[in-house]
PDB file of N, CA and C in Angstrom:
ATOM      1  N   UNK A   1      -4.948  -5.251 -19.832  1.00  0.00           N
ATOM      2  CA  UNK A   1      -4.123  -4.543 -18.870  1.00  0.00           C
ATOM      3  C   UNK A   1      -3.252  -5.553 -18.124  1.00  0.00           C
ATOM      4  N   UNK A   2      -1.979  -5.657 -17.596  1.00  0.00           N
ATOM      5  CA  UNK A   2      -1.079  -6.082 -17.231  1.00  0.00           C
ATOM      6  C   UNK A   2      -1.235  -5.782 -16.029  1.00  0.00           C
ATOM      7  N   UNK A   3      -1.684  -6.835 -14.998  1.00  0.00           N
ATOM      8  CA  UNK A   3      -1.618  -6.748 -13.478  1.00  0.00           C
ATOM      9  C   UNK A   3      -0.049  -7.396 -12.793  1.00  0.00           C
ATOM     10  N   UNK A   4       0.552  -6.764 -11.771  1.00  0.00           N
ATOM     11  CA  UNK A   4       1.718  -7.386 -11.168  1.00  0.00           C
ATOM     12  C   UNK A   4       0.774  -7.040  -9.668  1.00  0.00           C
ATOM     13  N   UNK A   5       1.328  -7.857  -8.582  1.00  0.00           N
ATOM     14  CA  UNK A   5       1.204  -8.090  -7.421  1.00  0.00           C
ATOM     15  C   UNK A   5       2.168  -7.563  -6.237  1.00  0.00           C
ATOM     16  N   UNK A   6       2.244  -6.540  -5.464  1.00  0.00           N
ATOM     17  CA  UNK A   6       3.645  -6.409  -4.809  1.00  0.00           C
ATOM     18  C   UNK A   6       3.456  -6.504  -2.716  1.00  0.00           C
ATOM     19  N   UNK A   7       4.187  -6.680  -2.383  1.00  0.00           N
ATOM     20  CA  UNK A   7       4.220  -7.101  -1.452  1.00  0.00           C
ATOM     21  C   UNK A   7       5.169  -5.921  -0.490  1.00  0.00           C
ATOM     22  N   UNK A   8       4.850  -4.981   0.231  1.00  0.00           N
ATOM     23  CA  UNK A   8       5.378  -4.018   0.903  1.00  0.00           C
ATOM     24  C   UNK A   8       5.662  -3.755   2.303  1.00  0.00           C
ATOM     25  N   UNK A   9       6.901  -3.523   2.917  1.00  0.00           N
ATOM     26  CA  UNK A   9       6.775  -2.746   4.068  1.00  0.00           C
ATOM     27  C   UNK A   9       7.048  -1.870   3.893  1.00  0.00           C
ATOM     28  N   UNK A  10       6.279  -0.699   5.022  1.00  0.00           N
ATOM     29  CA  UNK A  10       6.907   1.005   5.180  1.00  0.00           C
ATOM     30  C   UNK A  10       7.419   1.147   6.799  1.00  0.00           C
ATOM     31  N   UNK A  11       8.243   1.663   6.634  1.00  0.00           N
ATOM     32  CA  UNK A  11       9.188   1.921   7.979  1.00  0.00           C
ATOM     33  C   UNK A  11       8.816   3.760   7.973  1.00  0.00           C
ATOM     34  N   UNK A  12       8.855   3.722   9.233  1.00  0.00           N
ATOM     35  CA  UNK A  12       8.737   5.401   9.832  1.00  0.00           C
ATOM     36  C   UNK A  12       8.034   5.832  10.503  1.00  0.00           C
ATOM     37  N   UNK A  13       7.313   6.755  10.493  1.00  0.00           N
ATOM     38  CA  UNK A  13       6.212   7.707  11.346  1.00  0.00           C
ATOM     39  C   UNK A  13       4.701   7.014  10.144  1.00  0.00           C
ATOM     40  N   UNK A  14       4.795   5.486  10.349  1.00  0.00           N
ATOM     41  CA  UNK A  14       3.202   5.516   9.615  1.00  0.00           C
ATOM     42  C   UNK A  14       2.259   4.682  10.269  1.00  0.00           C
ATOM     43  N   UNK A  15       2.205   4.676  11.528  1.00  0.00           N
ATOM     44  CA  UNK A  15       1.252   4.362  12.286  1.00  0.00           C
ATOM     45  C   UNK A  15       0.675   5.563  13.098  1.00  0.00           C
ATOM     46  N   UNK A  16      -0.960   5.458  13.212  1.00  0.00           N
ATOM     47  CA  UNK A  16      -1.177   6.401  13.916  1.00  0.00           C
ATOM     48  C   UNK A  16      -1.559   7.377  13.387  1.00  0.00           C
ATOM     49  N   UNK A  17      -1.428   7.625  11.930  1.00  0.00           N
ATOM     50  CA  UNK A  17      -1.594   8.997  11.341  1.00  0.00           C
ATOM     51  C   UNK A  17      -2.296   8.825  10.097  1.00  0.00           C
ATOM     52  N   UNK A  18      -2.880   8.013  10.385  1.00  0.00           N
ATOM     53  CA  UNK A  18      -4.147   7.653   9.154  1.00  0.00           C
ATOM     54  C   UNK A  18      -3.629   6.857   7.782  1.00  0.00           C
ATOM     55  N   UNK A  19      -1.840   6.420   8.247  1.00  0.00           N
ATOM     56  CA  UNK A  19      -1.771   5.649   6.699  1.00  0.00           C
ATOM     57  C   UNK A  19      -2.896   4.708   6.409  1.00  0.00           C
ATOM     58  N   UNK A  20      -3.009   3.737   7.240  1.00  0.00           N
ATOM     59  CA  UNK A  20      -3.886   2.271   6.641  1.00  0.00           C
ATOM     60  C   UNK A  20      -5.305   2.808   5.552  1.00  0.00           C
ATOM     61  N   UNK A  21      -5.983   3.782   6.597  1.00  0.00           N
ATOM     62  CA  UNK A  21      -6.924   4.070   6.002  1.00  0.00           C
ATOM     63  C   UNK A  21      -6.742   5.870   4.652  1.00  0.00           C
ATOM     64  N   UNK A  22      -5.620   6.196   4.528  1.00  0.00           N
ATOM     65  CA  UNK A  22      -5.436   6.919   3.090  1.00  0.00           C
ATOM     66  C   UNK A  22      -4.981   6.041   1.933  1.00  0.00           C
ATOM     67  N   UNK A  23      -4.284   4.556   2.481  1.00  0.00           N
ATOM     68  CA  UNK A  23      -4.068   3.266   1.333  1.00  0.00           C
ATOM     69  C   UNK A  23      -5.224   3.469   0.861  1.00  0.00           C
ATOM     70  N   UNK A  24      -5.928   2.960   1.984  1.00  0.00           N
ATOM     71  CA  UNK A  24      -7.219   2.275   1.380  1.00  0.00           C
ATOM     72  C   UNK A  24      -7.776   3.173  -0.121  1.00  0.00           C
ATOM     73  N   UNK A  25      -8.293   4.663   0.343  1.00  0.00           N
ATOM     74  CA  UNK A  25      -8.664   5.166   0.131  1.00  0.00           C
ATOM     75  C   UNK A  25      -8.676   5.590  -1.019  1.00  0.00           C
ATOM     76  N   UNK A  26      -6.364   6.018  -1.252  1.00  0.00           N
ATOM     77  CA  UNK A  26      -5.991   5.708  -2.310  1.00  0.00           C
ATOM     78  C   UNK A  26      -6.346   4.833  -3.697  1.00  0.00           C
ATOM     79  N   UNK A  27      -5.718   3.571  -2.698  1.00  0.00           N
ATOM     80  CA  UNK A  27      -6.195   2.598  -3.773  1.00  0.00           C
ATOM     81  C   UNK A  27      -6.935   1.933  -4.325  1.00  0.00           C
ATOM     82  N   UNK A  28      -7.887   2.061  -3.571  1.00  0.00           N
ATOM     83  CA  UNK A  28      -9.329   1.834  -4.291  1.00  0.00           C
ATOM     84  C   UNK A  28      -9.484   2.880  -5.498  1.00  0.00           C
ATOM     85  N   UNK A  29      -9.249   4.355  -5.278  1.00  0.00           N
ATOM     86  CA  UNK A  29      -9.496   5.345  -6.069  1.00  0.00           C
ATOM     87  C   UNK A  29      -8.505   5.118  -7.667  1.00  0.00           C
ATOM     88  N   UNK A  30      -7.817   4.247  -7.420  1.00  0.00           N
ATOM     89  CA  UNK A  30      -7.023   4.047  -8.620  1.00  0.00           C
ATOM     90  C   UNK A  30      -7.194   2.427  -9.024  1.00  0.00           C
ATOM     91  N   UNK A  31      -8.251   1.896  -8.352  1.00  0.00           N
ATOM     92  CA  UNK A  31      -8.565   0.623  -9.487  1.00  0.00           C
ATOM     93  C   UNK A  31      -7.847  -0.616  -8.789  1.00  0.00           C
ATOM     94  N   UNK A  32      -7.295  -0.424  -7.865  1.00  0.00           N
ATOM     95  CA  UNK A  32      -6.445  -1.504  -7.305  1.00  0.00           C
ATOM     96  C   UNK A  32      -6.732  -2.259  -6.166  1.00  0.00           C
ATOM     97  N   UNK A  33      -5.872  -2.960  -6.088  1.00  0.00           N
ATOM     98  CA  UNK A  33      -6.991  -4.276  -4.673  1.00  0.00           C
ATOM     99  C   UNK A  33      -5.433  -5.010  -4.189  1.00  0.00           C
ATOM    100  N   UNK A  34      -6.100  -5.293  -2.748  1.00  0.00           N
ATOM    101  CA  UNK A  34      -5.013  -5.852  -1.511  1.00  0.00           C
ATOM    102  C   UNK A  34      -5.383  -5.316  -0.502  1.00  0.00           C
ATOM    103  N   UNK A  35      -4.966  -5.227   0.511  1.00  0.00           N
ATOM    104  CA  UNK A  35      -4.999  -5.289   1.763  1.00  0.00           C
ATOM    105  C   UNK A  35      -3.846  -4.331   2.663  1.00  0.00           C
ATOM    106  N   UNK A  36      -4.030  -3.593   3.491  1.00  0.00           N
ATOM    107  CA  UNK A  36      -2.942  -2.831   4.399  1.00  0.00           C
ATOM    108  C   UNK A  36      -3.083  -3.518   5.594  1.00  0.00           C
ATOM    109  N   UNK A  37      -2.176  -3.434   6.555  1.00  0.00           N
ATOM    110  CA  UNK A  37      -2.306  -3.527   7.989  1.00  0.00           C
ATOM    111  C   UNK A  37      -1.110  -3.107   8.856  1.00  0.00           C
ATOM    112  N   UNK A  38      -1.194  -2.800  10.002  1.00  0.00           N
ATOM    113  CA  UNK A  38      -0.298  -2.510  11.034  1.00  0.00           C
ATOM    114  C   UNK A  38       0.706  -3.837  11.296  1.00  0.00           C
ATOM    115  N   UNK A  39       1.728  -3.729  11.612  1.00  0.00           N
ATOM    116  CA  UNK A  39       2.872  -4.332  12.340  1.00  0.00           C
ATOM    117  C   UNK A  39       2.921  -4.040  13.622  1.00  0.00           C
ATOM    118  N   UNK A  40       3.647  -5.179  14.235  1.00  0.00           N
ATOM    119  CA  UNK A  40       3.460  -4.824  15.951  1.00  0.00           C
ATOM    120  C   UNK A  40       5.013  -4.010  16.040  1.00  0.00           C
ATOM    121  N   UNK A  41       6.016  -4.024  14.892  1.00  0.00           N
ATOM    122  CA  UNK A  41       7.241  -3.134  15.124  1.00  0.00           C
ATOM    123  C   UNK A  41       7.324  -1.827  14.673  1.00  0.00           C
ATOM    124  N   UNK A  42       5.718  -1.282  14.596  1.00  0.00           N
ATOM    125  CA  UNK A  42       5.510   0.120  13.719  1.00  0.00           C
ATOM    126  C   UNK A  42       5.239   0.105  12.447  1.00  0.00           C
ATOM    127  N   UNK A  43       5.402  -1.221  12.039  1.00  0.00           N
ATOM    128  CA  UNK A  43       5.381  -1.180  10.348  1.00  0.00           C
ATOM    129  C   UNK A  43       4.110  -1.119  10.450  1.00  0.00           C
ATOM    130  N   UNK A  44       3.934  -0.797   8.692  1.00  0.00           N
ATOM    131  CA  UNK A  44       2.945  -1.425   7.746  1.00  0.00           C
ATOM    132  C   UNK A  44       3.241  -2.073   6.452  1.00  0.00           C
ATOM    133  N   UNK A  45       2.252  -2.970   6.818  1.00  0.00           N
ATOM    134  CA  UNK A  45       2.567  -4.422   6.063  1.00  0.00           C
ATOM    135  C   UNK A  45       1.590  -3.638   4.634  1.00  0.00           C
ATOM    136  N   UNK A  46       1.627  -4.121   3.554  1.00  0.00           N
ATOM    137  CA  UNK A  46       0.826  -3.894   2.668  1.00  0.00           C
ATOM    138  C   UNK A  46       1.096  -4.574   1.231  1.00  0.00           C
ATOM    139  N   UNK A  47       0.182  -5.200   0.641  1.00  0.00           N
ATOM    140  CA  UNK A  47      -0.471  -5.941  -0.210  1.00  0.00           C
ATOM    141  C   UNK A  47      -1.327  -5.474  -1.166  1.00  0.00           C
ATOM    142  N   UNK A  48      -0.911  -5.283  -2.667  1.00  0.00           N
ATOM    143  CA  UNK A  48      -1.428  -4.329  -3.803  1.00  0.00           C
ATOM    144  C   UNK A  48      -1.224  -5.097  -4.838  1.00  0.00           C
ATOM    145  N   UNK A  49      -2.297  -5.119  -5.552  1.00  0.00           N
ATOM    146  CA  UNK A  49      -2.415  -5.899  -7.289  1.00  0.00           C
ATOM    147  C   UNK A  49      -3.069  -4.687  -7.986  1.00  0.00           C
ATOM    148  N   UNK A  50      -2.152  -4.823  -9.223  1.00  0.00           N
ATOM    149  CA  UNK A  50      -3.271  -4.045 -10.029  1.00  0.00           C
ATOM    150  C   UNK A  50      -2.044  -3.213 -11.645  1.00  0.00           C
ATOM    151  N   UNK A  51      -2.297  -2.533 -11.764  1.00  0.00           N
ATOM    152  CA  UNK A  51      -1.868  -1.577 -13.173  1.00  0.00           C
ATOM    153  C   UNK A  51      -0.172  -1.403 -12.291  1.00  0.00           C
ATOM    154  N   UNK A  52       0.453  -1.395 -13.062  1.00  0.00           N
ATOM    155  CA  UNK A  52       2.413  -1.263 -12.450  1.00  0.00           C
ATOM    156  C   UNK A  52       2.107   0.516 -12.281  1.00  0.00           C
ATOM    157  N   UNK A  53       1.369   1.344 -13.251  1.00  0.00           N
ATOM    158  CA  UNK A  53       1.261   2.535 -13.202  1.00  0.00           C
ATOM    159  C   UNK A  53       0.552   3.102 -12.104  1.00  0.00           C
ATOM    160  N   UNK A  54      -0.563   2.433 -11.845  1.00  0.00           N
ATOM    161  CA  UNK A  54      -1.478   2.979 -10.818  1.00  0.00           C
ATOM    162  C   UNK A  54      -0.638   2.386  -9.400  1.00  0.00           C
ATOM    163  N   UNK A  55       0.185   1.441  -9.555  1.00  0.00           N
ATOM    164  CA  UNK A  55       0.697   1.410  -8.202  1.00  0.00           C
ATOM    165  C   UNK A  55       1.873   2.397  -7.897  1.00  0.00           C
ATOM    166  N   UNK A  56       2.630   2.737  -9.327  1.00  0.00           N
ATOM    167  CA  UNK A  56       3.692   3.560  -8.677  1.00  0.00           C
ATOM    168  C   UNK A  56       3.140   5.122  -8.492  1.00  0.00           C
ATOM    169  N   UNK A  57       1.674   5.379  -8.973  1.00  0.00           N
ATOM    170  CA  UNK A  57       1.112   6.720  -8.354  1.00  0.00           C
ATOM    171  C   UNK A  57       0.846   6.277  -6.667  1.00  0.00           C
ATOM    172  N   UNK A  58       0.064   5.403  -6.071  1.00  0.00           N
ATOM    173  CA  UNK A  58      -0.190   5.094  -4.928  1.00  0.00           C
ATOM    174  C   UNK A  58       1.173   5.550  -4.163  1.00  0.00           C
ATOM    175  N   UNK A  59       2.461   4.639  -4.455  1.00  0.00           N
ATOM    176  CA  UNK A  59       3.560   4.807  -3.838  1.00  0.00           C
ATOM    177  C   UNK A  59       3.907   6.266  -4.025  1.00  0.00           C
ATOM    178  N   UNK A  60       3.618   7.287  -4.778  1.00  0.00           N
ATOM    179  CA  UNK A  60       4.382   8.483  -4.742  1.00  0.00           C
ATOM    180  C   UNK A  60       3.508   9.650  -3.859  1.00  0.00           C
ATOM    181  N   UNK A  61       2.108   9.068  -3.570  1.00  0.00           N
ATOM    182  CA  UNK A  61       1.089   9.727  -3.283  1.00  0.00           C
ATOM    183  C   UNK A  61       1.234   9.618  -1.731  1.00  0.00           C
ATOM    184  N   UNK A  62       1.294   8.340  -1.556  1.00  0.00           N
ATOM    185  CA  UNK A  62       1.927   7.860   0.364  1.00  0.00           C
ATOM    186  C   UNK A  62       2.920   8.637   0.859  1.00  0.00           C
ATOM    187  N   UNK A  63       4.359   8.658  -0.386  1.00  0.00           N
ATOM    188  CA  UNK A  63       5.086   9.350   0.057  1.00  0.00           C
ATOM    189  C   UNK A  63       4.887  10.703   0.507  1.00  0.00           C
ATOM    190  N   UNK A  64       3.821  11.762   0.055  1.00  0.00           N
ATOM    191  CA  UNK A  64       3.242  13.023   0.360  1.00  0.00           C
ATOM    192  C   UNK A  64       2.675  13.070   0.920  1.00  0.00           C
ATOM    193  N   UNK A  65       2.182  12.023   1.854  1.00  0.00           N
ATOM    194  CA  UNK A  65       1.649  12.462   2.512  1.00  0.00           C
ATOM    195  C   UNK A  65       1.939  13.213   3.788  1.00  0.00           C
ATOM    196  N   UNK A  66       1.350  14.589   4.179  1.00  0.00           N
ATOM    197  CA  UNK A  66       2.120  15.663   5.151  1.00  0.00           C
ATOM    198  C   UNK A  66       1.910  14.949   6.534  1.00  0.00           C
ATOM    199  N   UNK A  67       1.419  14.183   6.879  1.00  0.00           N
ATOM    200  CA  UNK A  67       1.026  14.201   8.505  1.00  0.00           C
ATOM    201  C   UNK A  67       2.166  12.543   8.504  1.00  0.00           C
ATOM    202  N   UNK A  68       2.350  12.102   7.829  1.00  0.00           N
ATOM    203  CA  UNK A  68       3.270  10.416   8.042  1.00  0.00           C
ATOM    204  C   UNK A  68       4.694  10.699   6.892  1.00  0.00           C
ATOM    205  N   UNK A  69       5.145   9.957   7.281  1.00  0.00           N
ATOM    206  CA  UNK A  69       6.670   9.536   6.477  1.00  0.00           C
ATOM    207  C   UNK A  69       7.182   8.599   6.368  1.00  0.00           C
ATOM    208  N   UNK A  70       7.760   8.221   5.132  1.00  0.00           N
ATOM    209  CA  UNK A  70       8.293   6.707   5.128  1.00  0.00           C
ATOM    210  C   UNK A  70       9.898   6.956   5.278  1.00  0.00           C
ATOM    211  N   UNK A  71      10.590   6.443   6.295  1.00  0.00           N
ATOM    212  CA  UNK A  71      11.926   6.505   5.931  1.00  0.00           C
ATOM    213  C   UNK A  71      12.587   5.211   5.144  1.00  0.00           C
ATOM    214  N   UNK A  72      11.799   3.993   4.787  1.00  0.00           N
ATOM    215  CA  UNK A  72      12.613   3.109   3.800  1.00  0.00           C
ATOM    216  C   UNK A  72      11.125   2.467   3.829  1.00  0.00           C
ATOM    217  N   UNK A  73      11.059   1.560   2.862  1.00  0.00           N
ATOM    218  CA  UNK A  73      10.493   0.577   2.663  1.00  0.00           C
ATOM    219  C   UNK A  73      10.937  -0.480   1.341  1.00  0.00           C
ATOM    220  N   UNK A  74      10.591  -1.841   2.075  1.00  0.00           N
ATOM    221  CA  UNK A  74      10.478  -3.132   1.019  1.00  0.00           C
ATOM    222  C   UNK A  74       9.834  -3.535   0.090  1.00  0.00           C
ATOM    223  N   UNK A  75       9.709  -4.141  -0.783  1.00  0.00           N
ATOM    224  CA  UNK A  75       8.926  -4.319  -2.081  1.00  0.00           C
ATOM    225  C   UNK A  75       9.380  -5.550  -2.344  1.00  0.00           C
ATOM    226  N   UNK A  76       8.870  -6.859  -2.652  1.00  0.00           N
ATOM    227  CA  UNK A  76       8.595  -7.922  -3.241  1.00  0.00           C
ATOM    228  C   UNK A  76       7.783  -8.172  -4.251  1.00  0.00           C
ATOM    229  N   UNK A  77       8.028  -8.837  -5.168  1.00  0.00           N
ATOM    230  CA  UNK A  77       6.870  -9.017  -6.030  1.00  0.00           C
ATOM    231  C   UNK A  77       6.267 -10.474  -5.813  1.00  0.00           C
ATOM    232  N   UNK A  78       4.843 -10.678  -6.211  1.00  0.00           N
ATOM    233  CA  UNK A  78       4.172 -12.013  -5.893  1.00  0.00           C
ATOM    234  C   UNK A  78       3.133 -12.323  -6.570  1.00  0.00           C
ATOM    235  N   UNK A  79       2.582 -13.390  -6.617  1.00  0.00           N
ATOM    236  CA  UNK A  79       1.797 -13.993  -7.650  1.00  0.00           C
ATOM    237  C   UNK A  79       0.091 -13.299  -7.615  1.00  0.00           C
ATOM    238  N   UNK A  80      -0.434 -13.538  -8.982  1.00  0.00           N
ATOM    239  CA  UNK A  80      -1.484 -12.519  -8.977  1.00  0.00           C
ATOM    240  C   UNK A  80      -2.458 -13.337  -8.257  1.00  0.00           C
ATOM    241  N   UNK A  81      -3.254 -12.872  -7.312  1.00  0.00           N
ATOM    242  CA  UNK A  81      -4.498 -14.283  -6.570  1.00  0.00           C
ATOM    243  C   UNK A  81      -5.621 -13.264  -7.660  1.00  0.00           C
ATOM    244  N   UNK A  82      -7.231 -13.976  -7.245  1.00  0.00           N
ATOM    245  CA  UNK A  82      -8.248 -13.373  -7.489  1.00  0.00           C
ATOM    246  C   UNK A  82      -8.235 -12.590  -6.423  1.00  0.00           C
ATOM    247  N   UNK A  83      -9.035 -11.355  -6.327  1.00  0.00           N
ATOM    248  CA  UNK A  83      -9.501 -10.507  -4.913  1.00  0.00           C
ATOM    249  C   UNK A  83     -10.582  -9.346  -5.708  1.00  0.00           C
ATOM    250  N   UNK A  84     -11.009  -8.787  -4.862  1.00  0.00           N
ATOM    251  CA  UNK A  84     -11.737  -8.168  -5.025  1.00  0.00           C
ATOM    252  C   UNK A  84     -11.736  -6.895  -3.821  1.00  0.00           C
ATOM    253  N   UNK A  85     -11.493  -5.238  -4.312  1.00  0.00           N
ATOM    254  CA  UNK A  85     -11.350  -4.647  -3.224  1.00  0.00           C
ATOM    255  C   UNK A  85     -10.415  -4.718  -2.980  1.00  0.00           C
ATOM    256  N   UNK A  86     -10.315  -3.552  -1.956  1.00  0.00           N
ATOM    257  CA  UNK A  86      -8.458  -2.953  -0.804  1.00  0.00           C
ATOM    258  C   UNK A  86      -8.852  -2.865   0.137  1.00  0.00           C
ATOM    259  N   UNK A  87      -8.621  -3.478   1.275  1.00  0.00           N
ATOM    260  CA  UNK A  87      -8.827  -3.608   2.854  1.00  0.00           C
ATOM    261  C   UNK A  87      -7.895  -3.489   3.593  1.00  0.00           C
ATOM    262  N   UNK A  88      -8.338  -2.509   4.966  1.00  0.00           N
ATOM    263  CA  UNK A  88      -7.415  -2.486   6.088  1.00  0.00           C
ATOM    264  C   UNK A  88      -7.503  -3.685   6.970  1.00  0.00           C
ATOM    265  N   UNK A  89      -6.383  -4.328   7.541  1.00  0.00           N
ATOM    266  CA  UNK A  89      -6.659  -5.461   8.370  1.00  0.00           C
ATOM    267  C   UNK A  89      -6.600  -5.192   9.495  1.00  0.00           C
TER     268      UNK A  89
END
């Protein structure tokens, strides 16, 4: 399986409304590992390795979610580390 690494911000209504912990939740449920956390400018920062497929379900799944909204977010790509697990920081 072909792992890529990506490196994310989400801009919008996603603090506060349970994003960090539906990542998590998410992405664990699809095999994948990194880390979420809050920004002190509203963002969320977030950090995902794993299947290119299982990440672009994560990303389409965030986007639905009814109670938060992303109005833009960033994407970088970055090198694969070892890890183990998806954690909120």
């Amino acid at each position: 399986m072909k792992k890529v690494r990506k490196h994310f911000y989400f801009y919008g209504n996603v603090q506060g409304v349970g994003f960090r912990s539906r990542a998590r939740w998410m992405a664990s449920g699809l095999g994948l590992t990194g880390w979420v956390k809050n920004e002190w400018d509203g963002s969320v920062e977030m950090e995902v390795q794993g299947d290119p497929a299982a990440i672009t379900t994560l990303l389409e799944r965030l986007n639905r979610m009814s109670y938060a909204w992303i109005d833009r977010m960033s994407c970088v790509d970055m090198e694969i580390i070892e890890e183990n697990g998806f954690y909120v920081r």
